[in-house]
PDB file of N, CA and C in Angstrom:
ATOM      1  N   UNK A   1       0.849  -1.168   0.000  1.00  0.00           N
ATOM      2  CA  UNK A   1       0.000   0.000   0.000  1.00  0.00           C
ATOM      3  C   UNK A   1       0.899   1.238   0.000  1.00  0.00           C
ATOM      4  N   UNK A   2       0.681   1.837  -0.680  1.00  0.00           N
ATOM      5  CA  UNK A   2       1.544   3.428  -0.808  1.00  0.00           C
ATOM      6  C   UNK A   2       1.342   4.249  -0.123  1.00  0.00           C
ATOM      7  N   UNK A   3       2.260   5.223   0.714  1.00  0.00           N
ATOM      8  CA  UNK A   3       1.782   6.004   1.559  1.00  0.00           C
ATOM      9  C   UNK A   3       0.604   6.988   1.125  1.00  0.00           C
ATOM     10  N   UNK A   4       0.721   7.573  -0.028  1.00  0.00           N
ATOM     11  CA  UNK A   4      -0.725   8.347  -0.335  1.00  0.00           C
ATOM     12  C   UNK A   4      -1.718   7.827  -0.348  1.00  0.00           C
ATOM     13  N   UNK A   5      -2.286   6.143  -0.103  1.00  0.00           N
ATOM     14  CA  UNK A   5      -3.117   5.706   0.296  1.00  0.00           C
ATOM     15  C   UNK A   5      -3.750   5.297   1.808  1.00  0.00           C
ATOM     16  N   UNK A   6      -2.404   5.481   2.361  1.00  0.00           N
ATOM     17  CA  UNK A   6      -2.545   5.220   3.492  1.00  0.00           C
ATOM     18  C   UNK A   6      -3.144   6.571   4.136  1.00  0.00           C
ATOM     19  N   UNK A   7      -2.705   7.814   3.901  1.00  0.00           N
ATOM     20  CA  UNK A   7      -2.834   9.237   3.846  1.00  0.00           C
ATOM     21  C   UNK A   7      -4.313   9.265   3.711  1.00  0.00           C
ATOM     22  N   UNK A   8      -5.017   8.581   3.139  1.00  0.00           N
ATOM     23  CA  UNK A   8      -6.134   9.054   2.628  1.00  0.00           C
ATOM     24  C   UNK A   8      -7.065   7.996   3.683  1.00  0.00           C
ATOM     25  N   UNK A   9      -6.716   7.463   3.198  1.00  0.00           N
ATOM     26  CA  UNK A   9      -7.899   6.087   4.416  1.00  0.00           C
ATOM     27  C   UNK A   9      -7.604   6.695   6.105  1.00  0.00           C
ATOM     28  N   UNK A  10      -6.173   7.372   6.593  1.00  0.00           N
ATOM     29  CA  UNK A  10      -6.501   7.799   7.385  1.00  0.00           C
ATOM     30  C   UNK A  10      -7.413   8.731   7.943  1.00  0.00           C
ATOM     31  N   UNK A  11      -7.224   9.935   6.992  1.00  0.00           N
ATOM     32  CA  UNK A  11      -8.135  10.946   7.015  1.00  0.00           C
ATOM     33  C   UNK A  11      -9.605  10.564   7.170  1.00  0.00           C
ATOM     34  N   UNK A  12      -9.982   9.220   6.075  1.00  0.00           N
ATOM     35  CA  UNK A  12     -11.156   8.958   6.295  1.00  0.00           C
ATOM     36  C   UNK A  12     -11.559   8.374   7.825  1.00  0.00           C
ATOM     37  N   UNK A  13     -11.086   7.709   8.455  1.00  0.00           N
ATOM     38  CA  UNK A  13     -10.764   7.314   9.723  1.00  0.00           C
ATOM     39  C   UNK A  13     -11.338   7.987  10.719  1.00  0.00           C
ATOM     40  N   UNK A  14     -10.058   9.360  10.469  1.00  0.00           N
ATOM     41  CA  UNK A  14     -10.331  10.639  11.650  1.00  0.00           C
ATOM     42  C   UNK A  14     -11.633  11.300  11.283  1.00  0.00           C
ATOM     43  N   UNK A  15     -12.326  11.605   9.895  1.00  0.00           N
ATOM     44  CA  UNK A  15     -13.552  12.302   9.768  1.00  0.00           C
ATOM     45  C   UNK A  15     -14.657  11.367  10.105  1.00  0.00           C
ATOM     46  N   UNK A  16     -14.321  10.056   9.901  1.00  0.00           N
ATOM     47  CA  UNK A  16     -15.614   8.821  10.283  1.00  0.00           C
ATOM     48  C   UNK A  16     -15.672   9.316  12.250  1.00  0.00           C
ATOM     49  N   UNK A  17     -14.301   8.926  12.459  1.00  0.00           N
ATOM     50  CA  UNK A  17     -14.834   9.315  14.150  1.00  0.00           C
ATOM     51  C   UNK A  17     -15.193  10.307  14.521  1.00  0.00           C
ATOM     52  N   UNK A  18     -14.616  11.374  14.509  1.00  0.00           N
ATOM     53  CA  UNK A  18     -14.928  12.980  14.465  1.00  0.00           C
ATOM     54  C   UNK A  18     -16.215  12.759  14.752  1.00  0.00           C
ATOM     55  N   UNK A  19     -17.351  12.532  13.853  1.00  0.00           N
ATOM     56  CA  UNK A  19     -18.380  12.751  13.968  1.00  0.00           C
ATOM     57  C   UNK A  19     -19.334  11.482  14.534  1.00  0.00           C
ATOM     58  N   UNK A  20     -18.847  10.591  15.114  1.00  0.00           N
ATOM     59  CA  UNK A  20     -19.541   9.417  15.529  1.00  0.00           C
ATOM     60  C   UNK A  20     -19.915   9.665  16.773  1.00  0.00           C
ATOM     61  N   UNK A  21     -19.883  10.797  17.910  1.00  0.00           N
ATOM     62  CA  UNK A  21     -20.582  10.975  18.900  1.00  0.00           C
ATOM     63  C   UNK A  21     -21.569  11.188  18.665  1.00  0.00           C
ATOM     64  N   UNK A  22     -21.890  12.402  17.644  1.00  0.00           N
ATOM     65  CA  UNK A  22     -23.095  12.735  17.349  1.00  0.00           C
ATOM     66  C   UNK A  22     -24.091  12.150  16.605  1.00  0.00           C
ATOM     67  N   UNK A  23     -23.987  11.316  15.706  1.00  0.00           N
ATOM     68  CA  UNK A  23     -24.585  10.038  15.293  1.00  0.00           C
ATOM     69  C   UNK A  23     -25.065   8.989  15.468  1.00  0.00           C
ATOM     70  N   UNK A  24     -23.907   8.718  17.004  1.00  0.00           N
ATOM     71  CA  UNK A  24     -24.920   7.156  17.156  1.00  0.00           C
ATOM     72  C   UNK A  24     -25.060   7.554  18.845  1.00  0.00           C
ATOM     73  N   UNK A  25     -26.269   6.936  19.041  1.00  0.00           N
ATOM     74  CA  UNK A  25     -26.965   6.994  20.818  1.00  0.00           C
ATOM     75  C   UNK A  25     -26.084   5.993  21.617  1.00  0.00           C
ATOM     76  N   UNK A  26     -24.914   5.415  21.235  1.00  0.00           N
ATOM     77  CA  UNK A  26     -24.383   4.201  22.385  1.00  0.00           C
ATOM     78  C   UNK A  26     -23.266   5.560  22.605  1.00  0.00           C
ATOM     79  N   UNK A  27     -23.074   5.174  23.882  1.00  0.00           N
ATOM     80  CA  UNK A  27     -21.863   5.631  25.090  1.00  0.00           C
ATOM     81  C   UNK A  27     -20.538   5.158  24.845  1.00  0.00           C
ATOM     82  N   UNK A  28     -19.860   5.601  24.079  1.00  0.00           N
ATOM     83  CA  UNK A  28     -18.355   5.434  23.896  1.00  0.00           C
ATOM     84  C   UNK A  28     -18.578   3.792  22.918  1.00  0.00           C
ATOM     85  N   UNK A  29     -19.653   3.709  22.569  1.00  0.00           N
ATOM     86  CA  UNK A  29     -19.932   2.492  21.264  1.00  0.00           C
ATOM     87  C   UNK A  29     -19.753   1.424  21.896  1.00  0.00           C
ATOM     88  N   UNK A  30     -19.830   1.453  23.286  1.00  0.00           N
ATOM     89  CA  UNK A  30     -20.224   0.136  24.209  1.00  0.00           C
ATOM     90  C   UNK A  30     -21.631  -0.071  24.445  1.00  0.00           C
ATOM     91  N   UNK A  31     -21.604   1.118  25.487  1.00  0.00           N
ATOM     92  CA  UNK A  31     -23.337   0.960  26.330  1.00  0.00           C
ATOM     93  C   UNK A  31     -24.227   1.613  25.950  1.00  0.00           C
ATOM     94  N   UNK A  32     -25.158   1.016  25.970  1.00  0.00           N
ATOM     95  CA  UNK A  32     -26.638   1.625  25.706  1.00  0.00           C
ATOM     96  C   UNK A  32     -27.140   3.271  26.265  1.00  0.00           C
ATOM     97  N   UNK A  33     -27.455   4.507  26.220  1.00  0.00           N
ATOM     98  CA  UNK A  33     -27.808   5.162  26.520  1.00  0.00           C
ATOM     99  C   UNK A  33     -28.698   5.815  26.506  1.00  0.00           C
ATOM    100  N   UNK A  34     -29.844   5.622  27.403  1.00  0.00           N
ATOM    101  CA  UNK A  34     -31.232   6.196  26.647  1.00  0.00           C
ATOM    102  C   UNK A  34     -30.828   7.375  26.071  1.00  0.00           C
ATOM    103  N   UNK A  35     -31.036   8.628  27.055  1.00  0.00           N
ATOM    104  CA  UNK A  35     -30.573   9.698  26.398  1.00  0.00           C
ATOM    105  C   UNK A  35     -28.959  10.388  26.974  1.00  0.00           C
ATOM    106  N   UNK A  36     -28.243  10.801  25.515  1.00  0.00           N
ATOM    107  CA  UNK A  36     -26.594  11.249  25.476  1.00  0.00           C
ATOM    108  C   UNK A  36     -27.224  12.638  25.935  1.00  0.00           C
ATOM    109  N   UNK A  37     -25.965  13.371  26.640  1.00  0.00           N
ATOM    110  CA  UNK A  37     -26.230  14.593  26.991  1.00  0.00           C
ATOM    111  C   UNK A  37     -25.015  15.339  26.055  1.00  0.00           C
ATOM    112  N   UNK A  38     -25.161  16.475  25.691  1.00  0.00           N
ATOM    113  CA  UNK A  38     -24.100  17.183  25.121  1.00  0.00           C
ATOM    114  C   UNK A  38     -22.564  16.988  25.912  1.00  0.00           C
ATOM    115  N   UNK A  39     -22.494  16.933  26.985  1.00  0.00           N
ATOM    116  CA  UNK A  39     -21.255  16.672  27.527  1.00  0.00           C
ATOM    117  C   UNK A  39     -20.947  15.399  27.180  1.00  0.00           C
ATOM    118  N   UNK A  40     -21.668  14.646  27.534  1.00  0.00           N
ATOM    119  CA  UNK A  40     -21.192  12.710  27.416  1.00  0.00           C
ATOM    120  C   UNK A  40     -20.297  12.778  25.659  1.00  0.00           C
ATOM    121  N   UNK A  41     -21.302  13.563  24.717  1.00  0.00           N
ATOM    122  CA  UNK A  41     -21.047  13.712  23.444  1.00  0.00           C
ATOM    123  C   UNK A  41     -19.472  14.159  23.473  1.00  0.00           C
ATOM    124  N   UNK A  42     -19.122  15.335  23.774  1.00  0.00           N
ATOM    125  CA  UNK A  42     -18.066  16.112  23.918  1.00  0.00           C
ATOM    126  C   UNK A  42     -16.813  15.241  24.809  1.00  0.00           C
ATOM    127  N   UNK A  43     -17.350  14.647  26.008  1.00  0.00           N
ATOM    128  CA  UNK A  43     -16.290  14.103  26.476  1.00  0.00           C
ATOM    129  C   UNK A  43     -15.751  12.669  25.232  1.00  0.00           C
ATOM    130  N   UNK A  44     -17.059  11.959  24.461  1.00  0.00           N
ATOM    131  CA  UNK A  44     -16.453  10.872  24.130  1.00  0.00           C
ATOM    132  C   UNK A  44     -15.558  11.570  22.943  1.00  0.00           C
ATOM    133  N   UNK A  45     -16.270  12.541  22.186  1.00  0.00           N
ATOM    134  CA  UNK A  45     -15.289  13.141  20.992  1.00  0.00           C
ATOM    135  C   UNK A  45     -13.722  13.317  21.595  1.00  0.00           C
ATOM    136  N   UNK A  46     -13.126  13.877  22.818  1.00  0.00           N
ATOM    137  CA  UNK A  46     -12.233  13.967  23.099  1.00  0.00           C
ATOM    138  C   UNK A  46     -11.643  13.149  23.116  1.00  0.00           C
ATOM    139  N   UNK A  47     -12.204  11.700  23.607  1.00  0.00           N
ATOM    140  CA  UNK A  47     -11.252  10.425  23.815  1.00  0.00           C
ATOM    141  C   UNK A  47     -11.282  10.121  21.936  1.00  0.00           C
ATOM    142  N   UNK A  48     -12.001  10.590  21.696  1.00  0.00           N
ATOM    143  CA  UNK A  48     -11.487   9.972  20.087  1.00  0.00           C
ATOM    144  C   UNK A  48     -10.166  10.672  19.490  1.00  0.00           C
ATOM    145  N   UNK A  49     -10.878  11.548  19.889  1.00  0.00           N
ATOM    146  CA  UNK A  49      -9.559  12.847  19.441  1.00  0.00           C
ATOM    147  C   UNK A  49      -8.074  11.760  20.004  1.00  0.00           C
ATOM    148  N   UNK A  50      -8.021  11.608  21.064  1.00  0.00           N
ATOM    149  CA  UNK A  50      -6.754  10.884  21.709  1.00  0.00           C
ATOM    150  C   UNK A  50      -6.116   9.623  20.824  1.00  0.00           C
ATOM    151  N   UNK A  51      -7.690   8.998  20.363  1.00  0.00           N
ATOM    152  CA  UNK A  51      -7.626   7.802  19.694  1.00  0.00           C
ATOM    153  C   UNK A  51      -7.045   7.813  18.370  1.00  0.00           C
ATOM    154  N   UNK A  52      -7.553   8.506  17.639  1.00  0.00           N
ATOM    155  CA  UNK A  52      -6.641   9.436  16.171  1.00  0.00           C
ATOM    156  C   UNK A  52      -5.423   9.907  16.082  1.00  0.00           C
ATOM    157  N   UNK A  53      -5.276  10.341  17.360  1.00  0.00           N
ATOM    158  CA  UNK A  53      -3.855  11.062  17.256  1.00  0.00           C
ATOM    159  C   UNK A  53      -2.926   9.645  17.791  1.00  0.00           C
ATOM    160  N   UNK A  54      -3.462   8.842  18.778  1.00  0.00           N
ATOM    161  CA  UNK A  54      -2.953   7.581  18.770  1.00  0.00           C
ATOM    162  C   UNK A  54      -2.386   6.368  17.028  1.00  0.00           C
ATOM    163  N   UNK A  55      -3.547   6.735  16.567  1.00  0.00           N
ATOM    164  CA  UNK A  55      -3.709   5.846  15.341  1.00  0.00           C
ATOM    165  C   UNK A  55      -2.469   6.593  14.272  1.00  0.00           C
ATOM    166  N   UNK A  56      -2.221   7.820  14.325  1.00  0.00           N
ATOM    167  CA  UNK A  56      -1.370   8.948  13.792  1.00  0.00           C
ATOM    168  C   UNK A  56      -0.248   8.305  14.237  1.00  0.00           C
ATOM    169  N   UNK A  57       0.556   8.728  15.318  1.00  0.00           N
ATOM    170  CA  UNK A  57       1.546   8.186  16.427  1.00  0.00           C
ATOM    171  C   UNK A  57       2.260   6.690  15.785  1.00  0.00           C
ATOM    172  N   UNK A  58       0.845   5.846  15.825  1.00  0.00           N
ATOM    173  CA  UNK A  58       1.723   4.209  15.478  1.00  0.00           C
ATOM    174  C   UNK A  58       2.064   4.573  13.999  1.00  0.00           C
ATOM    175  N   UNK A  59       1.248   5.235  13.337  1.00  0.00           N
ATOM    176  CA  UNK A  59       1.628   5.231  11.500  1.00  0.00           C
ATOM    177  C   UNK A  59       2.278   5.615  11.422  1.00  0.00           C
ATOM    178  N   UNK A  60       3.022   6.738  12.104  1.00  0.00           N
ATOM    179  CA  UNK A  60       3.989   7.644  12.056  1.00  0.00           C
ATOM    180  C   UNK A  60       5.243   6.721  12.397  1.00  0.00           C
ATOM    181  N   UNK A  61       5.279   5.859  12.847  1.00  0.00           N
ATOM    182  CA  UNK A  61       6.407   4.871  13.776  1.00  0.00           C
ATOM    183  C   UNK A  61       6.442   3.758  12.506  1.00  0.00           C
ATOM    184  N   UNK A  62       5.095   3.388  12.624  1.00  0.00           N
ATOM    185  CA  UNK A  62       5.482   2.200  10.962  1.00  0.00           C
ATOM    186  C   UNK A  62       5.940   2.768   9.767  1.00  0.00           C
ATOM    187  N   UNK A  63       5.230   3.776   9.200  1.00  0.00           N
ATOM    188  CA  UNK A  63       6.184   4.072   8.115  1.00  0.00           C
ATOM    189  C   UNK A  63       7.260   4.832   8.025  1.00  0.00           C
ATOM    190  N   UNK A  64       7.376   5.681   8.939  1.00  0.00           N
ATOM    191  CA  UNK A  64       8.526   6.717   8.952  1.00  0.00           C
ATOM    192  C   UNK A  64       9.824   6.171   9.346  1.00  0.00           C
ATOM    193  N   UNK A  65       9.418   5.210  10.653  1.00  0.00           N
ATOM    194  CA  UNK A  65      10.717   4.666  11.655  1.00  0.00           C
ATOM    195  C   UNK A  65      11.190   5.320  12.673  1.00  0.00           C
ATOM    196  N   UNK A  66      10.478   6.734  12.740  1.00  0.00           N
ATOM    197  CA  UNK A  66      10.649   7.437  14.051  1.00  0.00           C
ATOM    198  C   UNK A  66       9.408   8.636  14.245  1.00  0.00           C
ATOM    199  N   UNK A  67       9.377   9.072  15.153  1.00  0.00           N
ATOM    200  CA  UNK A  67       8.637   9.983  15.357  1.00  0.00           C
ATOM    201  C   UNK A  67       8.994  11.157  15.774  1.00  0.00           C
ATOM    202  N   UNK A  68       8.529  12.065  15.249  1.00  0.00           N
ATOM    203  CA  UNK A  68       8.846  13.521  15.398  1.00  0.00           C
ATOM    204  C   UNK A  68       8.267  13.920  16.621  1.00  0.00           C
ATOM    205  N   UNK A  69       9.266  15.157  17.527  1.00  0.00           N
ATOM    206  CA  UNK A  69       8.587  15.486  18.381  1.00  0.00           C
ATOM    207  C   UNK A  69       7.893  17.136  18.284  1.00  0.00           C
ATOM    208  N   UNK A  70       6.581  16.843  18.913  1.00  0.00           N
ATOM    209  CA  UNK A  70       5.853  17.864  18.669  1.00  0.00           C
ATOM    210  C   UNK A  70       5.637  18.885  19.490  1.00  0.00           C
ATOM    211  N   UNK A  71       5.593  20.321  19.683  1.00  0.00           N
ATOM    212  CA  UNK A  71       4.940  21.100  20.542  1.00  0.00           C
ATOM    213  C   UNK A  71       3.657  21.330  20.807  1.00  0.00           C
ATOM    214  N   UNK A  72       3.134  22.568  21.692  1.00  0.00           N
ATOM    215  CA  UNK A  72       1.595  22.467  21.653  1.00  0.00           C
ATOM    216  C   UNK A  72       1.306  23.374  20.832  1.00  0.00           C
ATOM    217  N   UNK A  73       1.870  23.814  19.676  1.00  0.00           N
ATOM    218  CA  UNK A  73       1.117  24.287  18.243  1.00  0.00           C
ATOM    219  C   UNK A  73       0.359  23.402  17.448  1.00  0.00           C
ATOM    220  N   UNK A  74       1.114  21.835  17.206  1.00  0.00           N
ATOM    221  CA  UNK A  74       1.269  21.079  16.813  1.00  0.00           C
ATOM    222  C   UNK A  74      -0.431  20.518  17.206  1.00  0.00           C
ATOM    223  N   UNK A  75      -0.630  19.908  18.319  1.00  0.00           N
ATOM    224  CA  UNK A  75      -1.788  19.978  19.127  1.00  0.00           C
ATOM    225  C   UNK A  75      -2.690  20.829  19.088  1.00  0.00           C
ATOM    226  N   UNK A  76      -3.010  22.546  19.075  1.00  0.00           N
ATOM    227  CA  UNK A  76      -3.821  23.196  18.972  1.00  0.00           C
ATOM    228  C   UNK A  76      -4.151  23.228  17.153  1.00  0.00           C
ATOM    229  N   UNK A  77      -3.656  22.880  16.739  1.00  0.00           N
ATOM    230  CA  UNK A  77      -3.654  22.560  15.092  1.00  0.00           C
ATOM    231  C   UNK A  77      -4.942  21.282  14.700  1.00  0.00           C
ATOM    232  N   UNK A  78      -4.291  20.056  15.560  1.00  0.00           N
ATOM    233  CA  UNK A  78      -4.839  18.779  15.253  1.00  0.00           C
ATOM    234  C   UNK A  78      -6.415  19.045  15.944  1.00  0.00           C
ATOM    235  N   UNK A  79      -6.149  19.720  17.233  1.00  0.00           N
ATOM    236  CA  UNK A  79      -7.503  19.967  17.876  1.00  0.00           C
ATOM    237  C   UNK A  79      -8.401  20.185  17.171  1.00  0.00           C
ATOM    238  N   UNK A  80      -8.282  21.791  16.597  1.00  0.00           N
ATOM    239  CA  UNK A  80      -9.153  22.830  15.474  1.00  0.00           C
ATOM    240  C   UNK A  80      -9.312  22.046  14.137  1.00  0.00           C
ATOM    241  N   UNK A  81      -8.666  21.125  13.933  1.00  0.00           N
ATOM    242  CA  UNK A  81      -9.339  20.160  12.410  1.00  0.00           C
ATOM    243  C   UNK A  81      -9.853  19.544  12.701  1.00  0.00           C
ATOM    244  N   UNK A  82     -10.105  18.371  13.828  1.00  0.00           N
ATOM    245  CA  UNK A  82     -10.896  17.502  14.320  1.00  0.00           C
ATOM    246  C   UNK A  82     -12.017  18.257  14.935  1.00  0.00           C
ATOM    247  N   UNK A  83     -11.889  19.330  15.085  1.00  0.00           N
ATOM    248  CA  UNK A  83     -13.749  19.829  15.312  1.00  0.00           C
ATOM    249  C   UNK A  83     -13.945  20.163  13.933  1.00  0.00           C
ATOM    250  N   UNK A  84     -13.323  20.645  12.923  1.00  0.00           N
ATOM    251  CA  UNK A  84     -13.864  21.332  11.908  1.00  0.00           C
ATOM    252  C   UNK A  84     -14.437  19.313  11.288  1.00  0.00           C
ATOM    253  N   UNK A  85     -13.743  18.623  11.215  1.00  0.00           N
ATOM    254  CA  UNK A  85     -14.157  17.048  10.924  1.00  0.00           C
ATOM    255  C   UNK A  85     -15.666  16.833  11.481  1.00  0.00           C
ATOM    256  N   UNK A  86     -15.870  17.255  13.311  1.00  0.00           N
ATOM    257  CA  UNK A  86     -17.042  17.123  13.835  1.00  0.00           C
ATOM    258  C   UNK A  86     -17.937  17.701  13.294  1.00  0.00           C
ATOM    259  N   UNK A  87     -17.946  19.156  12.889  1.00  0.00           N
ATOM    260  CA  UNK A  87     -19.040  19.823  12.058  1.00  0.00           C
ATOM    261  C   UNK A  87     -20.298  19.277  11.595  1.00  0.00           C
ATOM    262  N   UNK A  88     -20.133  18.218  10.423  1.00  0.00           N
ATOM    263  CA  UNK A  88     -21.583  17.846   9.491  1.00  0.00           C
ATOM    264  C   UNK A  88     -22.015  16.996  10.705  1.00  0.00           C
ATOM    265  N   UNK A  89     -21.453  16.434  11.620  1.00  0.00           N
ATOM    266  CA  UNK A  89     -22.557  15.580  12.612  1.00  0.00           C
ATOM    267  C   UNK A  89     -23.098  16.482  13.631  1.00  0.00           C
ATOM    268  N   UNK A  90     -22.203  17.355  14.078  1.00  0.00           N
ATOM    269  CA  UNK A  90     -22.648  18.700  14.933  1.00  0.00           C
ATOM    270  C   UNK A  90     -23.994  18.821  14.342  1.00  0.00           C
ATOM    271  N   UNK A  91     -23.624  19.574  12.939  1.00  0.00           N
ATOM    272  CA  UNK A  91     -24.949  19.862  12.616  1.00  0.00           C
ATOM    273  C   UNK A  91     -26.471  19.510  12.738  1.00  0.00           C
ATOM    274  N   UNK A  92     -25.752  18.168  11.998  1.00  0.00           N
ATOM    275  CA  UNK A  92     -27.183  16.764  11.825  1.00  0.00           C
ATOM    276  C   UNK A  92     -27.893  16.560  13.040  1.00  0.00           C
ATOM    277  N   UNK A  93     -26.930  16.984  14.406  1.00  0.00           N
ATOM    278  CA  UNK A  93     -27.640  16.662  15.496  1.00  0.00           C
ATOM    279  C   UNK A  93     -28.423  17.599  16.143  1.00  0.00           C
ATOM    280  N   UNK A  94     -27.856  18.578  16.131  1.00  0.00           N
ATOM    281  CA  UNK A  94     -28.289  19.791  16.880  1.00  0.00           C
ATOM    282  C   UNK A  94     -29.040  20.621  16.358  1.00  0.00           C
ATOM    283  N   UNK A  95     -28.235  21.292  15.122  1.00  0.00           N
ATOM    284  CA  UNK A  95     -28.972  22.183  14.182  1.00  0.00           C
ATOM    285  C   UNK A  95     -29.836  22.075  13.650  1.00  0.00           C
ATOM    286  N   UNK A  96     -30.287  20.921  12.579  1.00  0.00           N
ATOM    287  CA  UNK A  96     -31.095  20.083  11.229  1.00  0.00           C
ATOM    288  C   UNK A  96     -32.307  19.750  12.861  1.00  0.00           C
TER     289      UNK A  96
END
């Protein structure tokens, strides 16, 4: 697989989760929840957020062979795209 494919299926990855709080009614895609509250939503998006940048981290180690170290620009960067990713489910949920 070529890295520009890999590039791309990731992205799809991070925009599939991004928005999977707001989409589906289970609790971190374990437990049942009658009703999600906007926080439960927000806290699980964060652990995804962790989870992506996790999934980033190992790819970065398999194909590269090392990993770069990052500051917190680096981080306030990844943050602000992964909400702009959350957006169309934001929407679908709240707004629509």
């Amino acid at each position: 697989m070529s890295l520009q494919s890999v590039q791309w299926i990731y992205l799809a990855v991070a925009i599939g989760l991004a928005n999977l709080p707001w989409l589906s009614e289970r609790c971190f895609l374990i437990l049942h929840c009658t009703k999600k509250s906007a926080w439960v939503r927000l806290l699980e998006w964060l652990v995804l957020y962790f989870v992506v940048g996790g999934l980033g981290y190992l790819l970065e180690q398999r194909i590269m062979g090392s990993n770069h170290s990052q500051d917190w620009e680096f981080y306030a960067v990844t943050s602000a795209l992964f909400m702009v990713f959350a957006f169309p489910g934001f929407v679908y949920r709240y707004i629509r």
